[in-house]
N, C-alpha and C. Protein backbone atom coordinates (compact mmCIF):
# COMPACT_ATOMS: atom_id res chain seq x y z
N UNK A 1 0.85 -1.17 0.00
CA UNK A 1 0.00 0.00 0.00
C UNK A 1 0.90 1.23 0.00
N UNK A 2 0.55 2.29 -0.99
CA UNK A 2 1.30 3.44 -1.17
C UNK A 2 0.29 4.09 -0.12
N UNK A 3 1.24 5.07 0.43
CA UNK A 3 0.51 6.69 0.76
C UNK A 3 0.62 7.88 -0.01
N UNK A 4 -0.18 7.80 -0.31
CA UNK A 4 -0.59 9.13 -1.59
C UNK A 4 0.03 10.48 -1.02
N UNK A 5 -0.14 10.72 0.48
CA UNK A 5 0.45 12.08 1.15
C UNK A 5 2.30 12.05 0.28
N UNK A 6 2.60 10.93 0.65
CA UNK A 6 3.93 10.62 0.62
C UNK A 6 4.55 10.61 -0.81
N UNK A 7 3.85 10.05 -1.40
CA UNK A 7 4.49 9.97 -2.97
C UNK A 7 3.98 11.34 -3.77
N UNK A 8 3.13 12.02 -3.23
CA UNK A 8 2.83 13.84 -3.93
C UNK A 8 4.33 14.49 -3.31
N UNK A 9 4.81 14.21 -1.82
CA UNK A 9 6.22 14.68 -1.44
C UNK A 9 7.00 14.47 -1.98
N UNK A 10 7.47 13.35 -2.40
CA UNK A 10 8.43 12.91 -2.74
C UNK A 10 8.39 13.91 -4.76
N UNK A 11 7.32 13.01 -5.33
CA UNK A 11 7.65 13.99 -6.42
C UNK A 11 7.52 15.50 -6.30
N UNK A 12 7.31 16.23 -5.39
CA UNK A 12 8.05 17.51 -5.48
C UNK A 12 8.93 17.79 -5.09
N UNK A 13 9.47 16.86 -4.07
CA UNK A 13 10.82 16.85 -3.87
C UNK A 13 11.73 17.15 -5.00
N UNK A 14 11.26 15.92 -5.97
CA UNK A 14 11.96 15.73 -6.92
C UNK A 14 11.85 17.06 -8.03
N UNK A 15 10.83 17.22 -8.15
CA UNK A 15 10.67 18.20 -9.05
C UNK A 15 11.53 19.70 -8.58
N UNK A 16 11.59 19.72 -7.43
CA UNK A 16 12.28 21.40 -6.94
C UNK A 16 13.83 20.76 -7.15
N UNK A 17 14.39 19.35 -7.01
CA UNK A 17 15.97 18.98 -6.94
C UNK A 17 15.65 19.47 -8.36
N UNK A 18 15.59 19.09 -9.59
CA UNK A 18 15.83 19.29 -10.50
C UNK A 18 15.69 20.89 -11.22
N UNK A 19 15.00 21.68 -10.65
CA UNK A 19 14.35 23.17 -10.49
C UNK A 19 16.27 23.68 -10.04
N UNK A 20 16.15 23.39 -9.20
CA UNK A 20 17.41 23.73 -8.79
C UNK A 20 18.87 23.21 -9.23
N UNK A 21 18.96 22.04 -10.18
CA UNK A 21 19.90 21.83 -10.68
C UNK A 21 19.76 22.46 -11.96
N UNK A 22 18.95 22.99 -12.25
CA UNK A 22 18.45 24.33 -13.54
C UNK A 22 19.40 25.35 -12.96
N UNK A 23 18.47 25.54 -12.04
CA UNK A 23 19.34 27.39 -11.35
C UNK A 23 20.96 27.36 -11.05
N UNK A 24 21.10 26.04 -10.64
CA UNK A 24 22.52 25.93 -10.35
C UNK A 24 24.11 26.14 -11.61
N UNK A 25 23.24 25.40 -12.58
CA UNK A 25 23.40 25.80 -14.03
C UNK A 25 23.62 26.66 -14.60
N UNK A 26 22.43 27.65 -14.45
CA UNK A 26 21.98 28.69 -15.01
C UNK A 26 23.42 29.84 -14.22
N UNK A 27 23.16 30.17 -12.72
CA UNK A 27 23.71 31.57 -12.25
C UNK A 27 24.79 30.85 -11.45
N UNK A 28 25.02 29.77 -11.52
CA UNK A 28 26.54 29.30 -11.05
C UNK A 28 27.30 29.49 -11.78
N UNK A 29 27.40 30.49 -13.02
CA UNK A 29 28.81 31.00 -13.97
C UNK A 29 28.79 32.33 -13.94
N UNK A 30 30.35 33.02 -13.58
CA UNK A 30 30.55 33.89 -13.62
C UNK A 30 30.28 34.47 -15.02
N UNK A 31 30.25 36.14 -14.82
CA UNK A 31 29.74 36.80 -15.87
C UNK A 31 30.61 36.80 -16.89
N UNK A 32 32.20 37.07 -16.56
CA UNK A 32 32.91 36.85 -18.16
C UNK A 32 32.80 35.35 -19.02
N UNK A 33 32.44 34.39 -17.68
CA UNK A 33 31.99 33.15 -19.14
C UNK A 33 30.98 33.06 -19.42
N UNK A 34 30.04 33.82 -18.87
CA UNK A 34 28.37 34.33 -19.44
C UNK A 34 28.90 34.58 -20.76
N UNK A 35 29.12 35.97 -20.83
CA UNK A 35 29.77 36.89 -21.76
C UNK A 35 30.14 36.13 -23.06
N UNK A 36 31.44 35.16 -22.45
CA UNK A 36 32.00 34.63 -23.72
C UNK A 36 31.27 33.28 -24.51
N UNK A 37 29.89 32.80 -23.48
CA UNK A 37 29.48 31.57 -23.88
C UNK A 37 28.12 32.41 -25.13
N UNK A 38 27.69 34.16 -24.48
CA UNK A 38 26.67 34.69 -25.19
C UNK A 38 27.85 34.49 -26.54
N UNK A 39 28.50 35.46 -26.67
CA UNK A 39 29.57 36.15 -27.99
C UNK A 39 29.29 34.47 -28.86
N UNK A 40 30.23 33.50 -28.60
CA UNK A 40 30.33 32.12 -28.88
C UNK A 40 28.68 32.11 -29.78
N UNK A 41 27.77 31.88 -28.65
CA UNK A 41 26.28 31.96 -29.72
C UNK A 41 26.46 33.18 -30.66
N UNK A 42 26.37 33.83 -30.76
CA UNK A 42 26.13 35.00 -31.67
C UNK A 42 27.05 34.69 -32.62
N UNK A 43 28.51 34.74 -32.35
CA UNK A 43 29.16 34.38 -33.79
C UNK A 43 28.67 32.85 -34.62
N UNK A 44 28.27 31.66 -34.15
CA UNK A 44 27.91 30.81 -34.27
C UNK A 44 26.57 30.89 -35.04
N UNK A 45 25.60 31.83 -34.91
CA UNK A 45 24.28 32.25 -35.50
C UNK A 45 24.75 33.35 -36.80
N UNK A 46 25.72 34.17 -36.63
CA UNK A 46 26.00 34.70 -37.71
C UNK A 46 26.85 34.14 -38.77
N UNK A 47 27.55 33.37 -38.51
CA UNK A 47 28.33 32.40 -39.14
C UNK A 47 27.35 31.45 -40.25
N UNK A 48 26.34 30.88 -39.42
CA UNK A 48 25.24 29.87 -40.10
C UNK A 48 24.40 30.87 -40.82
N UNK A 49 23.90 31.97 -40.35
CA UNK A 49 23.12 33.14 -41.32
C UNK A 49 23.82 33.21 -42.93
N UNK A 50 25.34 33.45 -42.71
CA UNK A 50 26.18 34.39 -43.32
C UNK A 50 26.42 32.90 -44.52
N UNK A 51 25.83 31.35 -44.45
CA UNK A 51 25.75 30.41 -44.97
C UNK A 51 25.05 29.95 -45.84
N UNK A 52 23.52 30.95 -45.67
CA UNK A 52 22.20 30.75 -46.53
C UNK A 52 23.04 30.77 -47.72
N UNK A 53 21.99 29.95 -48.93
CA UNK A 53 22.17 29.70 -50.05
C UNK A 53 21.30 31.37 -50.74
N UNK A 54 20.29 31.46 -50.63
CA UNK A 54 19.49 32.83 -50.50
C UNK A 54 18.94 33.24 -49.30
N UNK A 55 18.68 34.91 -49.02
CA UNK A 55 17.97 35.30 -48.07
C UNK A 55 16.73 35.35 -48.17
N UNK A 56 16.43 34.88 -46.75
CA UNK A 56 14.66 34.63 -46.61
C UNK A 56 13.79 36.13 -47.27
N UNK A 57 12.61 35.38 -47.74
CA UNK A 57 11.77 36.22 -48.43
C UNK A 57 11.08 37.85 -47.52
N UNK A 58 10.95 38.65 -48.17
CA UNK A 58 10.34 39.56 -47.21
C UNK A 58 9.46 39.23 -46.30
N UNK A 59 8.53 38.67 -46.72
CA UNK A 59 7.16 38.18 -46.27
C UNK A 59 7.57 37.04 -45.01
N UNK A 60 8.53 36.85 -44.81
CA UNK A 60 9.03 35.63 -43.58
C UNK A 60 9.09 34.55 -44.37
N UNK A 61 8.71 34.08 -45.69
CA UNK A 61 8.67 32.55 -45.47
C UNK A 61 10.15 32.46 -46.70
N UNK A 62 10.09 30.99 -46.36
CA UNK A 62 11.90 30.56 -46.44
C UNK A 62 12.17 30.16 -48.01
N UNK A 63 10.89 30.07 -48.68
CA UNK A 63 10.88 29.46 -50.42
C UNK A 63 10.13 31.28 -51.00
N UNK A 64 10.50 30.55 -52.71
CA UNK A 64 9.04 31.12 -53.37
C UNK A 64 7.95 30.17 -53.53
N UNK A 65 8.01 29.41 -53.38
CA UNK A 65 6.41 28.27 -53.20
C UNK A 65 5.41 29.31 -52.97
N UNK A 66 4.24 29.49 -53.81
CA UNK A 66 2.80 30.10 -53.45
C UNK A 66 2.58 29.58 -51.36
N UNK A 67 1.95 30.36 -51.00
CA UNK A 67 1.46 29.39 -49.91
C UNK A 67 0.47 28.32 -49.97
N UNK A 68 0.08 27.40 -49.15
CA UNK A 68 -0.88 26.66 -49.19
C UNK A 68 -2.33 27.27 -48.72
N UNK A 69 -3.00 26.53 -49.65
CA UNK A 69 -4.39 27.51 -49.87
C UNK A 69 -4.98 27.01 -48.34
């Protein structure tokens, strides 16, 4: 026999350990390797931009294909 009190504890237990191995993640790095892990993305996104075969259409979409009716 489970106790229902007990196993709703336990998974929030669980759920806040993992909540917190987020946060721990997240603001356990100092700001210059913030910094250099943001820069890293950004050149990495401009790099793959700077790769297109053509640039996306005005209108947002990624072909000239008509749209679908």
């Amino acid at each position: 026999m489970i106790n229902l009190r007990l196993a709703r504890k336990r998974a929030a237990r669980a759920a806040d350990a993992e909540a917190a191995e987020r946060n721990r993640a997240r603001h356990g790095i100092a700001k210059p390797e913030r910094d250099a892990a943001r820069r890293e993305t950004e050149r990495a996104e401009r790099l793959l931009d700077g790769a297109r075969r053509e640039p996306p259409a005005e209108d947002g979409r990624e072909t000239d294909d008509p749209p679908a009716p």
